[in-house]
C-alpha atoms as a PDB file:
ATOM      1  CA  UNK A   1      94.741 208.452 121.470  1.00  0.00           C
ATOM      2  CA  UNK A   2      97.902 207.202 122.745  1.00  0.00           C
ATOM      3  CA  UNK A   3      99.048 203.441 123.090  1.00  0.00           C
ATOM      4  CA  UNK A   4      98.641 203.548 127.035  1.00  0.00           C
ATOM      5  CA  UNK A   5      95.127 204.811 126.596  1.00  0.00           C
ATOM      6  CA  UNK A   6      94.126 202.415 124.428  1.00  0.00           C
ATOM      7  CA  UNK A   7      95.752 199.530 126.397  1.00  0.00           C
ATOM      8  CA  UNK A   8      94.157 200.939 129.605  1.00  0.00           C
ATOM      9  CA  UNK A   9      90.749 200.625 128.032  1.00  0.00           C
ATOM     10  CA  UNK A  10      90.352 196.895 129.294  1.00  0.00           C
ATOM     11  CA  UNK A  11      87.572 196.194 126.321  1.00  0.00           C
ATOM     12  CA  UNK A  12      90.918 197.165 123.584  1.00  0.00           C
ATOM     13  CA  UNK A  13      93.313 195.078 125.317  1.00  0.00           C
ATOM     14  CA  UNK A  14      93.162 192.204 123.509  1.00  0.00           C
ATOM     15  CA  UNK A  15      92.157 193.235 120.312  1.00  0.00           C
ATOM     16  CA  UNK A  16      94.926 195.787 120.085  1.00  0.00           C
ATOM     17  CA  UNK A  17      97.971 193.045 120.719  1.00  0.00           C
ATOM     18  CA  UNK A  18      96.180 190.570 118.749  1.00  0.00           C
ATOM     19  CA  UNK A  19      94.775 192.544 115.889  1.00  0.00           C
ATOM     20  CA  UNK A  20      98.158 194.257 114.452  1.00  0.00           C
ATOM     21  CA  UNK A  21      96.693 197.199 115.795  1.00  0.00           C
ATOM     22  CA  UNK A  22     100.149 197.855 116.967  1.00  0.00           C
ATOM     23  CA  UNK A  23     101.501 198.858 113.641  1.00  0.00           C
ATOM     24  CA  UNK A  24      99.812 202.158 113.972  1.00  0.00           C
ATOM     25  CA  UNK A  25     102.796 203.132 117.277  1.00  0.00           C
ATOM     26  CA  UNK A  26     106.323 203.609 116.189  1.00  0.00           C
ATOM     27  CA  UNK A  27     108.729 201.533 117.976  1.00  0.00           C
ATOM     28  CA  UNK A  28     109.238 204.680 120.294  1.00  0.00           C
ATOM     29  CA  UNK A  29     105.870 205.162 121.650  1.00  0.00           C
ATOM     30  CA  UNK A  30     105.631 200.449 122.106  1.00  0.00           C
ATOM     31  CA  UNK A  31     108.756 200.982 124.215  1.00  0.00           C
ATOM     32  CA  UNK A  32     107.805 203.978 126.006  1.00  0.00           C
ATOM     33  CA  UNK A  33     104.369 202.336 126.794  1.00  0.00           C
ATOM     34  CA  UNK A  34     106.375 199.072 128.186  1.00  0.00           C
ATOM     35  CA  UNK A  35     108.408 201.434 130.203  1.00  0.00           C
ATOM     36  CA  UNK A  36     105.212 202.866 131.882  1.00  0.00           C
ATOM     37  CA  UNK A  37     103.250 199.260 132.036  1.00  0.00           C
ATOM     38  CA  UNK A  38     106.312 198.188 134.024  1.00  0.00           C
ATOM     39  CA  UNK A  39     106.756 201.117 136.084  1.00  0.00           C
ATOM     40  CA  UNK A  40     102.675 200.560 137.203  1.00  0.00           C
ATOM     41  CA  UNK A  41     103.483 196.820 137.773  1.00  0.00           C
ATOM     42  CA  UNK A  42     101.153 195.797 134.572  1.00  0.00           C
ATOM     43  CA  UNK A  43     103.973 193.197 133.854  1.00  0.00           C
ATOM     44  CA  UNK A  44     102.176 190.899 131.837  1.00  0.00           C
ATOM     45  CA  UNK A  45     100.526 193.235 129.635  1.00  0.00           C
ATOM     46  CA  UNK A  46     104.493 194.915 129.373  1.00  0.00           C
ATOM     47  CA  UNK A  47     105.479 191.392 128.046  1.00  0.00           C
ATOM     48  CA  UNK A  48     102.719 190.785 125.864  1.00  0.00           C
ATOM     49  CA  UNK A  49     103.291 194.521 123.922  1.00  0.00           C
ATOM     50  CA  UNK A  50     107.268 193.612 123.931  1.00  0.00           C
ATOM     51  CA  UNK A  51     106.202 190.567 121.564  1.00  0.00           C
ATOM     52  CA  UNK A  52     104.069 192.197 119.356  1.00  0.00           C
ATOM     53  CA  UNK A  53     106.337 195.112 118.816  1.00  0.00           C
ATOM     54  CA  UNK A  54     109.148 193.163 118.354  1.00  0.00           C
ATOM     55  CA  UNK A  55     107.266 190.957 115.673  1.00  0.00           C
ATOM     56  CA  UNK A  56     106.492 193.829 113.961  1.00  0.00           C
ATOM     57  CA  UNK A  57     109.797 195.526 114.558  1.00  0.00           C
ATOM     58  CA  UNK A  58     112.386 193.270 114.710  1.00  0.00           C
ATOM     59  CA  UNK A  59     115.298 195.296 113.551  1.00  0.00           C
ATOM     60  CA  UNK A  60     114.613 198.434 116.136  1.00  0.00           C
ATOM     61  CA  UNK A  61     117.066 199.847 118.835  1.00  0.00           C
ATOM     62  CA  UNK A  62     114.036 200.832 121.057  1.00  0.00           C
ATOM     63  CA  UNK A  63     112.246 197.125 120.204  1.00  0.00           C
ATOM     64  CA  UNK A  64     115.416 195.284 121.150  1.00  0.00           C
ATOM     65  CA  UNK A  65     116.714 197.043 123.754  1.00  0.00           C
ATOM     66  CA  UNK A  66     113.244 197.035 125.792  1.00  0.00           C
ATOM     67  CA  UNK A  67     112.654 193.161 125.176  1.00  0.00           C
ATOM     68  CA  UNK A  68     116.366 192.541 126.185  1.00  0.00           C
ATOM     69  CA  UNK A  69     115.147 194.284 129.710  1.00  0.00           C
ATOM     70  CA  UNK A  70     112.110 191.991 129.667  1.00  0.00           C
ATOM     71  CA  UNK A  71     113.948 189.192 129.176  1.00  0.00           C
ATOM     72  CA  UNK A  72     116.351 190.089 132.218  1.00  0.00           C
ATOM     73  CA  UNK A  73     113.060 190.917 134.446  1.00  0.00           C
ATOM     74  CA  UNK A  74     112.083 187.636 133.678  1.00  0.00           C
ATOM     75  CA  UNK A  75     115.323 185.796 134.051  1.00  0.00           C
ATOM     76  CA  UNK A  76     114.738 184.143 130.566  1.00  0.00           C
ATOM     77  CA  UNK A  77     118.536 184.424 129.697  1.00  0.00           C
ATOM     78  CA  UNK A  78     119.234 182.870 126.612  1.00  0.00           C
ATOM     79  CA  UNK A  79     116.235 185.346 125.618  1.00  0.00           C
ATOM     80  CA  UNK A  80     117.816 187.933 127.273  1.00  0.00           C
ATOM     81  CA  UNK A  81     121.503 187.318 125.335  1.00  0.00           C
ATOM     82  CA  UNK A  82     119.987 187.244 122.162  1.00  0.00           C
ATOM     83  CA  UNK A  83     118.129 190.206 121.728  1.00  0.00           C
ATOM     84  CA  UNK A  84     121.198 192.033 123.525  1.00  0.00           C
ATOM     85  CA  UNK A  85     123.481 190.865 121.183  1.00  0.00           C
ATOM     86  CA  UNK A  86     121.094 191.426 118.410  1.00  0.00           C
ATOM     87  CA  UNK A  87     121.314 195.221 119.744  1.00  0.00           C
ATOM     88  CA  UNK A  88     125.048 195.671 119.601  1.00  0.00           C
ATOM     89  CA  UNK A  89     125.058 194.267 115.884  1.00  0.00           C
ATOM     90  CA  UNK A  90     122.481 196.864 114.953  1.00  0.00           C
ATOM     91  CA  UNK A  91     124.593 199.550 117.453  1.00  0.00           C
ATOM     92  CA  UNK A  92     127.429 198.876 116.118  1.00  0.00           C
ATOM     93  CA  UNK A  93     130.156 201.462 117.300  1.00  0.00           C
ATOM     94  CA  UNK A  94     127.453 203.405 118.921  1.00  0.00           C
ATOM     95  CA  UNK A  95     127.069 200.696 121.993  1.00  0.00           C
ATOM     96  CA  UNK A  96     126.131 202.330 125.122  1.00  0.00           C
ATOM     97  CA  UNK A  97     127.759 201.297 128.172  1.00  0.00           C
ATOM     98  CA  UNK A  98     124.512 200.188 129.681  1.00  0.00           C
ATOM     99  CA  UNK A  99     124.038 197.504 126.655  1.00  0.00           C
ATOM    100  CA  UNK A 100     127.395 196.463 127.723  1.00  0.00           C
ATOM    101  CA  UNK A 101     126.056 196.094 131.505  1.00  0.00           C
ATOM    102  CA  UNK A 102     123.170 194.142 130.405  1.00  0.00           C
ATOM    103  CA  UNK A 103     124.786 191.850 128.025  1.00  0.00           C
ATOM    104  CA  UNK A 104     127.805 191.609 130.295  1.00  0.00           C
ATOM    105  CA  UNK A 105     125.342 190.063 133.187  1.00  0.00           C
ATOM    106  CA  UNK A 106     122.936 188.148 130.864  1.00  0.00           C
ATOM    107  CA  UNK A 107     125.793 185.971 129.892  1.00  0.00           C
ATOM    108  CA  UNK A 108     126.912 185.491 133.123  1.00  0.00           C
ATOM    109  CA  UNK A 109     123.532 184.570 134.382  1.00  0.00           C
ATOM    110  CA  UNK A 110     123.252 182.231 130.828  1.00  0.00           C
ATOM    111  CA  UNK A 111     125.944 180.411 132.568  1.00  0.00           C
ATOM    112  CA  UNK A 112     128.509 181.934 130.050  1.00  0.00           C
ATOM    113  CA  UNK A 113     131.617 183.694 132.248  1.00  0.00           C
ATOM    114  CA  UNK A 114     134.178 183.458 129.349  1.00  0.00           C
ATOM    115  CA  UNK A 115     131.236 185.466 127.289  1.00  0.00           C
ATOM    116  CA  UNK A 116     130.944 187.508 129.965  1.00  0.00           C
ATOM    117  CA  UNK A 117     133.952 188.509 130.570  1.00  0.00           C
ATOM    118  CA  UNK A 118     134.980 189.062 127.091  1.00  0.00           C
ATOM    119  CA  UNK A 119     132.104 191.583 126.661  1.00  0.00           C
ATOM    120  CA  UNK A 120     132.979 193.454 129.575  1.00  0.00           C
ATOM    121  CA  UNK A 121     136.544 193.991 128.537  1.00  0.00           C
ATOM    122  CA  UNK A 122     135.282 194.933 125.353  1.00  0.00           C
ATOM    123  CA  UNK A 123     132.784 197.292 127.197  1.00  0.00           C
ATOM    124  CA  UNK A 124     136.019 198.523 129.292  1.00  0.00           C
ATOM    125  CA  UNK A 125     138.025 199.223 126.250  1.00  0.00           C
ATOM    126  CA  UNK A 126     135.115 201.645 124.854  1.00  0.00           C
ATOM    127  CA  UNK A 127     134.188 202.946 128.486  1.00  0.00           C
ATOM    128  CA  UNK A 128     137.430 202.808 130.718  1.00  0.00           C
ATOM    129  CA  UNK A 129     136.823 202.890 134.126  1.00  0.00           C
ATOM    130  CA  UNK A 130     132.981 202.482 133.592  1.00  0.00           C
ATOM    131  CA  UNK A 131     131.916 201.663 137.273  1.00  0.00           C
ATOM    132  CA  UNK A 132     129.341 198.640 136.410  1.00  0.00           C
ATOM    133  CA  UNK A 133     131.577 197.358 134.126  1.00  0.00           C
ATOM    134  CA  UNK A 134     134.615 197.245 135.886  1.00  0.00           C
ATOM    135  CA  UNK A 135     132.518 195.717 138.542  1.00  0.00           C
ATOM    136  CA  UNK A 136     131.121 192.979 136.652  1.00  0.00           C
ATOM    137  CA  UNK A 137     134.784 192.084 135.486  1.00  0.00           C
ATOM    138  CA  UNK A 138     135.993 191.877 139.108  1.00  0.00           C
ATOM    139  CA  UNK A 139     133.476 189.470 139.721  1.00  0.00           C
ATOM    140  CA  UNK A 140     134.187 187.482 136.270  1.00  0.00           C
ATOM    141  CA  UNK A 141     138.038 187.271 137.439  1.00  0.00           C
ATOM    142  CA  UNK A 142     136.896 186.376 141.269  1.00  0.00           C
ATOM    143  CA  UNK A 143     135.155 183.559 139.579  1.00  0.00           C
ATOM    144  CA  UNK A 144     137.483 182.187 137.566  1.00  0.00           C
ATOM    145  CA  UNK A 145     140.331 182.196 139.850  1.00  0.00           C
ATOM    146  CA  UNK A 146     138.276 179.782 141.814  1.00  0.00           C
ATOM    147  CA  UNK A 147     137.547 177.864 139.225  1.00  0.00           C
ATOM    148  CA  UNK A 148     141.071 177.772 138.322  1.00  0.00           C
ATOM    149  CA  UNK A 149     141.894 177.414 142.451  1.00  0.00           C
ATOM    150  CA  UNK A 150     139.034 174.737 142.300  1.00  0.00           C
ATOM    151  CA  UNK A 151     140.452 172.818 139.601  1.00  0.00           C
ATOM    152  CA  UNK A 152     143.812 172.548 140.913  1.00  0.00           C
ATOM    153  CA  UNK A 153     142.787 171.205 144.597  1.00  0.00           C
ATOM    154  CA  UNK A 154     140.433 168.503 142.866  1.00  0.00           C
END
């Protein structure tokens, strides 16, 4: 039986995320299964499997990356930029642009623009010309020119 079986049988529910049940899914199937709780709208049940897979994997790509996107969904930032950063340590050279993306606007949103920006030129320098990320960089160097502008008139 898969995961999303046994999560869809209501009577499992609980006793599957609170049971270390989990253990018996790789890291591949938890995050898959997240990926199709969200995409139904089962949101809360998405969050709830993010935590116990990321208990009992805390070192995974798949386990990070997916509770990073939780963490966004739920606008928990300082959540949100520590599993992504936790996820480029572990990528290492091997960071995909959309990590960048996600970290790149986590920060922002954690009320971090010198962060931010700093990531996405990093991101830029690995991915030139990568749409989202040159976007997100506009917008960093909008902002602080009007901070700088701001500063200046005040």
């Amino acid at each position: 039986m898969t995961l999303i079986q046994e999560l869809m049988n209501q009577s499992a529910t609980g006793s599957l995320l609170q049971g270390g049940n989990i253990k018996r899914f790789s890291p591949l199937e938890i995050r898959e299964t997240i990926q199709t709780l969200v995409a139904t709208e089962q949101i809360e049940t998405a969050y709830a499997l993010g935590e116990a897979g990321l208990a009992i994997y805390p070192s995974s790509e798949d386990m990070l990356a997916i509770c990073g996107l939780l963490a966004v969904m739920r606008q928990d930032w300082p959540a949100a930029v520590e599993l992504l950063q936790d996820l480029v340590e572990l990528q290492g050279a091997n960071i995909q642009p959309f990590t960048y993306v996600m970290l790149v606007r986590a920060l922002r949103c954690n009320l971090d623009p010198a962060g931010a920006l700093k990531m996405a030129n990093q991101g830029l320098h690995f991915y030139p010309g990568q749409l989202e990320l040159e976007a997100e960089r506009l917008a960093l160097d909008e902002f602080a020119g009007l901070m700088a502008t701001s500063a200046h008139t005040h």
